[in-house]
Protein backbone atom coordinates (compact mmCIF):
# COMPACT_ATOMS: atom_id res chain seq x y z
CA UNK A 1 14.21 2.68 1.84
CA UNK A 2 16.41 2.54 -1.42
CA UNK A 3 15.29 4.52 -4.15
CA UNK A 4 15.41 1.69 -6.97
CA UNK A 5 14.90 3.81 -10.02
CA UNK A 6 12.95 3.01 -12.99
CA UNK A 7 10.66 -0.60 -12.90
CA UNK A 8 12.77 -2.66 -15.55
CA UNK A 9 11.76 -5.31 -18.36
CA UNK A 10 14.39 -7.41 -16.09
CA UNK A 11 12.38 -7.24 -13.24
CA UNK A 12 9.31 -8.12 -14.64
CA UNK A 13 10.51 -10.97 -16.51
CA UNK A 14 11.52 -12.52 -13.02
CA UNK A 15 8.53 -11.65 -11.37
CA UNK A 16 6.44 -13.79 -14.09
CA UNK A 17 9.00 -15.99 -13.82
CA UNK A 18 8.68 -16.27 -10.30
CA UNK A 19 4.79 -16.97 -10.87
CA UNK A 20 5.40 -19.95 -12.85
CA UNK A 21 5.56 -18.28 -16.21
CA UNK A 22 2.15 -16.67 -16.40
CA UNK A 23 0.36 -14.79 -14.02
CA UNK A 24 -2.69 -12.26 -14.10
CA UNK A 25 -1.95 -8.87 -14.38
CA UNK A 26 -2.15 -7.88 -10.74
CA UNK A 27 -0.34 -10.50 -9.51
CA UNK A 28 2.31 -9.70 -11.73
CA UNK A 29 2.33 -6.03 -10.34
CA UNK A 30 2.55 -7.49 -6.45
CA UNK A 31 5.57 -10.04 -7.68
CA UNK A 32 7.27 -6.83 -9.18
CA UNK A 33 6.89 -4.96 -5.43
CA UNK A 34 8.01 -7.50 -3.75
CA UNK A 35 11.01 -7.68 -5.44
CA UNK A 36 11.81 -4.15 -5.41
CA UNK A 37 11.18 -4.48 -1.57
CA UNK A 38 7.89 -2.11 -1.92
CA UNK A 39 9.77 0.80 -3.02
CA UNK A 40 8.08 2.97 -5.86
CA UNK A 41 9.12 6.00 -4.87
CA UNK A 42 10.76 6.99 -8.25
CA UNK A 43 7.40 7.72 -9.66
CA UNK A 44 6.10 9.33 -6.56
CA UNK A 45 3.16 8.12 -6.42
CA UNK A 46 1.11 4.56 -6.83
CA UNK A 47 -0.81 5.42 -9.80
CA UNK A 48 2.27 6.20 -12.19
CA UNK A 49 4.05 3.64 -10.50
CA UNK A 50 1.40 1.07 -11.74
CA UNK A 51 0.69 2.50 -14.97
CA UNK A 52 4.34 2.52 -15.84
CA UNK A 53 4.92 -1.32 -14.72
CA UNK A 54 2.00 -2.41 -17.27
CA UNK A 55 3.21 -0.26 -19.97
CA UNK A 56 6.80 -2.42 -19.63
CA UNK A 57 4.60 -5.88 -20.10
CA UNK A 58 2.93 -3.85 -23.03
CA UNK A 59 5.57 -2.68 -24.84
CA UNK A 60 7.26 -5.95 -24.83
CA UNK A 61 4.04 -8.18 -25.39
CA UNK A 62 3.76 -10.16 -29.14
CA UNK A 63 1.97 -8.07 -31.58
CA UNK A 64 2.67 -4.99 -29.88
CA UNK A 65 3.32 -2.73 -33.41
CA UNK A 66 5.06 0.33 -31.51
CA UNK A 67 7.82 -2.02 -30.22
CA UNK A 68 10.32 -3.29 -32.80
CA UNK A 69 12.36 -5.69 -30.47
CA UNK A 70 11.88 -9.22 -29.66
CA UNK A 71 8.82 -9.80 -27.67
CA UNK A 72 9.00 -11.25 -24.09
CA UNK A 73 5.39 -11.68 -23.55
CA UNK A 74 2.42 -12.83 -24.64
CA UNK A 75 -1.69 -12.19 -23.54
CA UNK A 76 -3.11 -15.64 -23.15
CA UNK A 77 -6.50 -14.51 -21.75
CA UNK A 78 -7.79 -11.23 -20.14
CA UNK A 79 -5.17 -9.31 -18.47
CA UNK A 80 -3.19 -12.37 -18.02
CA UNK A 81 0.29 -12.68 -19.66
CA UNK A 82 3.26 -15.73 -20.07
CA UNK A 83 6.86 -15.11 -20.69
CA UNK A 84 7.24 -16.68 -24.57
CA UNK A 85 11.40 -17.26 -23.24
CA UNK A 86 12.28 -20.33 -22.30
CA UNK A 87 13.51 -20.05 -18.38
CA UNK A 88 16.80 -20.80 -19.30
CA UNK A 89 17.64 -18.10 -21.12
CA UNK A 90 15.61 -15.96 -19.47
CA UNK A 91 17.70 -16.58 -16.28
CA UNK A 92 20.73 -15.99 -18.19
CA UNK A 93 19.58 -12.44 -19.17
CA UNK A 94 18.05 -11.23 -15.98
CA UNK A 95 20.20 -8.76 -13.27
CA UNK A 96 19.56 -9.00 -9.73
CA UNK A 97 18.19 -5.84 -8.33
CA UNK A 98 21.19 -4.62 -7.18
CA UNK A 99 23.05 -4.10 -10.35
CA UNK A 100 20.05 -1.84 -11.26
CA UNK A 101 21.53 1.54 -12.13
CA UNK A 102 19.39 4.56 -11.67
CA UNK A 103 20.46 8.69 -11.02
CA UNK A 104 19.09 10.03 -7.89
CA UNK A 105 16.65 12.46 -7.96
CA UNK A 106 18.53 15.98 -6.56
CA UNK A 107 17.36 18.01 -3.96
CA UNK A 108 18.26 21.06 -2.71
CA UNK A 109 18.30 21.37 0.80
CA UNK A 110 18.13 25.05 2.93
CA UNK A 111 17.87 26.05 6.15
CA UNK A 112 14.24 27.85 5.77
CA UNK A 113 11.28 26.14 5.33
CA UNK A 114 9.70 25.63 2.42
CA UNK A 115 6.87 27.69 3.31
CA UNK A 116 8.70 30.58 3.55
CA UNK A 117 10.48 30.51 0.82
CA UNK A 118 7.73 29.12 -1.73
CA UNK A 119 6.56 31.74 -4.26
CA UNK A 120 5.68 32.25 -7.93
CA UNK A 121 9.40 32.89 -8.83
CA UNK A 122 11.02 30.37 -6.59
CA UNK A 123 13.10 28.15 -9.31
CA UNK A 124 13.23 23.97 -8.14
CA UNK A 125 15.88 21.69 -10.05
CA UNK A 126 14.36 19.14 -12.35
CA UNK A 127 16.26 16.31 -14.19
CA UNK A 128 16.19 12.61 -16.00
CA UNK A 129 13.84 12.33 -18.13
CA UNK A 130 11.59 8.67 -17.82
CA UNK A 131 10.86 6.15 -19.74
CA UNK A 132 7.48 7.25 -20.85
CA UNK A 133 6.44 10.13 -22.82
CA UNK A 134 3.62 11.07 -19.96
CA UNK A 135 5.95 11.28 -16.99
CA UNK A 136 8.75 12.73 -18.51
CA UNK A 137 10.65 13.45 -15.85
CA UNK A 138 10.83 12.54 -12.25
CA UNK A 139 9.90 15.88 -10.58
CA UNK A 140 11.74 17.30 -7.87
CA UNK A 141 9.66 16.39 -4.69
CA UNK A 142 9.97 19.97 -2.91
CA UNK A 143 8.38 21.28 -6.33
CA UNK A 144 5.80 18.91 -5.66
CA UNK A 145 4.84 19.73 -2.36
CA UNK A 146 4.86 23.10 -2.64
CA UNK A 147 2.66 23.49 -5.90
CA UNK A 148 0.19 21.26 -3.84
CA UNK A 149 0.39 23.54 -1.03
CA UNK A 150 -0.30 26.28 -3.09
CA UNK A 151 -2.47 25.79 -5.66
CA UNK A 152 -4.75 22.87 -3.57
CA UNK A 153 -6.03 19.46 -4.00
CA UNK A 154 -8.92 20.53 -6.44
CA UNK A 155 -8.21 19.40 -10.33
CA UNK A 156 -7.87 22.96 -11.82
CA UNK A 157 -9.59 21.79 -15.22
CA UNK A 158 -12.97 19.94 -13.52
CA UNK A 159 -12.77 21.07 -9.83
CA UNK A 160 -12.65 17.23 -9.36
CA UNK A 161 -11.62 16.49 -5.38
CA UNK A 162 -9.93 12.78 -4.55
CA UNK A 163 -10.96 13.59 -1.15
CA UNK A 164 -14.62 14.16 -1.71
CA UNK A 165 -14.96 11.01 -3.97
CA UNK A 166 -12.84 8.85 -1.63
CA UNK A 167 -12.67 9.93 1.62
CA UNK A 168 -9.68 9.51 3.42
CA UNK A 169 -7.97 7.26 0.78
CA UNK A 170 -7.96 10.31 -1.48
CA UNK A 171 -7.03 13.39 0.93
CA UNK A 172 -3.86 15.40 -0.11
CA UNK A 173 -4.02 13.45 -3.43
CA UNK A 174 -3.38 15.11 -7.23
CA UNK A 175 -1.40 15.53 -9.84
CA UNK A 176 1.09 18.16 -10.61
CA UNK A 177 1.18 18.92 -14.63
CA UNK A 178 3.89 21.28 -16.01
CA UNK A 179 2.31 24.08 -18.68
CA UNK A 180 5.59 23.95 -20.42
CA UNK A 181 5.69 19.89 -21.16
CA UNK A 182 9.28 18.99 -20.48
CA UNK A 183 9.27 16.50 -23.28
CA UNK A 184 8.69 18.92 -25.60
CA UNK A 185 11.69 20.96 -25.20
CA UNK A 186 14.28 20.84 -27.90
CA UNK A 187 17.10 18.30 -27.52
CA UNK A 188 19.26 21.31 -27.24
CA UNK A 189 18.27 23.10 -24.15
CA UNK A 190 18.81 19.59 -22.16
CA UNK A 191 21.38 20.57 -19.69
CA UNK A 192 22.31 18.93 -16.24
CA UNK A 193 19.70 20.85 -14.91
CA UNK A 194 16.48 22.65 -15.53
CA UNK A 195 14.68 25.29 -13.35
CA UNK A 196 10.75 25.33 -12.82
CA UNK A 197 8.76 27.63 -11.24
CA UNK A 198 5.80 27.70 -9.08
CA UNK A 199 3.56 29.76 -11.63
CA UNK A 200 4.61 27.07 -14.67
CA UNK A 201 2.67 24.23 -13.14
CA UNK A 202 -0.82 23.20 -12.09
CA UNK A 203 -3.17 20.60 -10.58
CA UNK A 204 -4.66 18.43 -12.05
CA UNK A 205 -6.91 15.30 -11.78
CA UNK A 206 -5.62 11.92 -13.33
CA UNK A 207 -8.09 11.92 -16.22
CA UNK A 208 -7.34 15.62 -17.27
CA UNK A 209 -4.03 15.13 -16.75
CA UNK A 210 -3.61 12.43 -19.43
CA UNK A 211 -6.14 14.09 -21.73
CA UNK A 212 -3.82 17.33 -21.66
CA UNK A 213 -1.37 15.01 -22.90
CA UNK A 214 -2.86 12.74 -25.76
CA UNK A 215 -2.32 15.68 -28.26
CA UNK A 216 1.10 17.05 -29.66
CA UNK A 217 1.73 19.97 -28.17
CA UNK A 218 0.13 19.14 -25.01
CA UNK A 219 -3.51 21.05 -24.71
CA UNK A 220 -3.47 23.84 -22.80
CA UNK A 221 -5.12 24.39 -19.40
CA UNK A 222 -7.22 26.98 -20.72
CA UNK A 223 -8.50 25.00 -23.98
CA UNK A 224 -9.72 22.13 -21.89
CA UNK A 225 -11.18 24.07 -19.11
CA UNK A 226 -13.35 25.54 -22.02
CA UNK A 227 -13.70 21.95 -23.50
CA UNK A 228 -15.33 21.22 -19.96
CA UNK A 229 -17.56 23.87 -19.68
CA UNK A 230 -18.67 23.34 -23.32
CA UNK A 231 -19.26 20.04 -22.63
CA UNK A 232 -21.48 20.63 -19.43
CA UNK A 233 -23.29 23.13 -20.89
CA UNK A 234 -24.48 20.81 -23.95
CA UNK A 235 -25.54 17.86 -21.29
CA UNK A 236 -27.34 20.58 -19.26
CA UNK A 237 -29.28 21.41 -22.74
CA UNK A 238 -29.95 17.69 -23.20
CA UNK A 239 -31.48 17.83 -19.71
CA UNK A 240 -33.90 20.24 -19.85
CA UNK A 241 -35.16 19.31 -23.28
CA UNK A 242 -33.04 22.05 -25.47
């Protein structure tokens, strides 16, 4: 399957358009896959992949105050949204699919396995940064797998387990957070290529992964593990009548 790249405002302008010029939110996210042929393998998994799609219609929807461009969309009623372009000039502006430009996500091949040559001080490439602040960049799938391999499927902050909650649906599932937030590198040490290693990430459950990351510098692993326990201690208190 074709790696596509990034979701684009194109794109989802044609998939509304495609709907008649307003559609609820989840139809809007099917149109979108169907046009990019099901392939969301950019973001590496669903969940960013979906988050990142509404955050397009959100940045570009009227009254939106973080966006300073024209708007394309509007909210007409709960999570439905119409294009506020007429379809003429819409059609004018929109790119077929295959003029989408994107940089390919290197990775380094070698003729051991991974297993064997994963460790704490094994270096992966990582490059392009994405559109959002959260994702920041696309991560090199072989760092990926092996931080999973070694440090689990249990969220490192809450011990939450996808697999546990949902059964087969969530087995092999979680996030991989970096402890030194790529975004938040100076502009300066951008180079072609940066190098990761195994001991500079974690795991982490969706919800503690974007709570790591609503602050500026991210918080720490350590601070919100303690924020957790703090927090279960206190409800435990409640409990018993403290």
């Amino acid at each position: 399957m074709q790696n596509l790249g990034q979701v684009t405002l194109s794109q989802v302008e044609q998939a509304i358009q495609n709907l008649g010029g307003q559609a609820t939110w989840d139809k809007i996210l099917d149109q979108v896959t169907k046009l990019r042929n099901g392939d969301y393998s950019y973001y590496l998994d669903w969940l960013n992949y979906k988050t990142t799609t509404f955050q397009v219609i959100q940045r570009h929807c009227l009254g939106y105050r973080k966006y300073k461009g024209p708007s394309r969309f509007e909210k007409v009623g709960r999570n439905t949204f119409r294009l506020i372009v007429s379809p003429s000039k819409l059609t004018q502006n929109i790119r077929t699919l295959t003029e989408v430009k994107h940089t390919p996500i290197a990775i380094s091949e070698s003729s051991t396995s991974a297993e064997e040559q994963a460790s704490d001080h094994s270096e992966y490439s990582e490059s392009r940064q994405t559109s959002r602040e959260r994702y920041f960049f696309a991560r090199n799938p072989q760092l990926v797998r092996d931080a999973k391999r070694k440090l689990g499927y249990i969220c490192q902050v809450c011990k939450f387990n996808f697999e546990h909650k949902y059964g087969d649906l969530g087995r092999e599932y979680i996030e991989v957070h970096h402890l030194d937030p790529l975004s938040e590198r100076p502009k300066a040490e951008w180079r072609e290529e940066l190098k990761t290693r195994l001991d500079r990430v974690a795991v982490v459950c969706s919800n503690c992964h974007r709570i790591i990351h609503r602050k500026r510098p991210a918080v720490s692993i350590e601070h919100l593990m303690q924020c957790v326990k703090e927090r279960l201690t206190q409800q435990s208190d409640a409990a018993d009548g403290k």
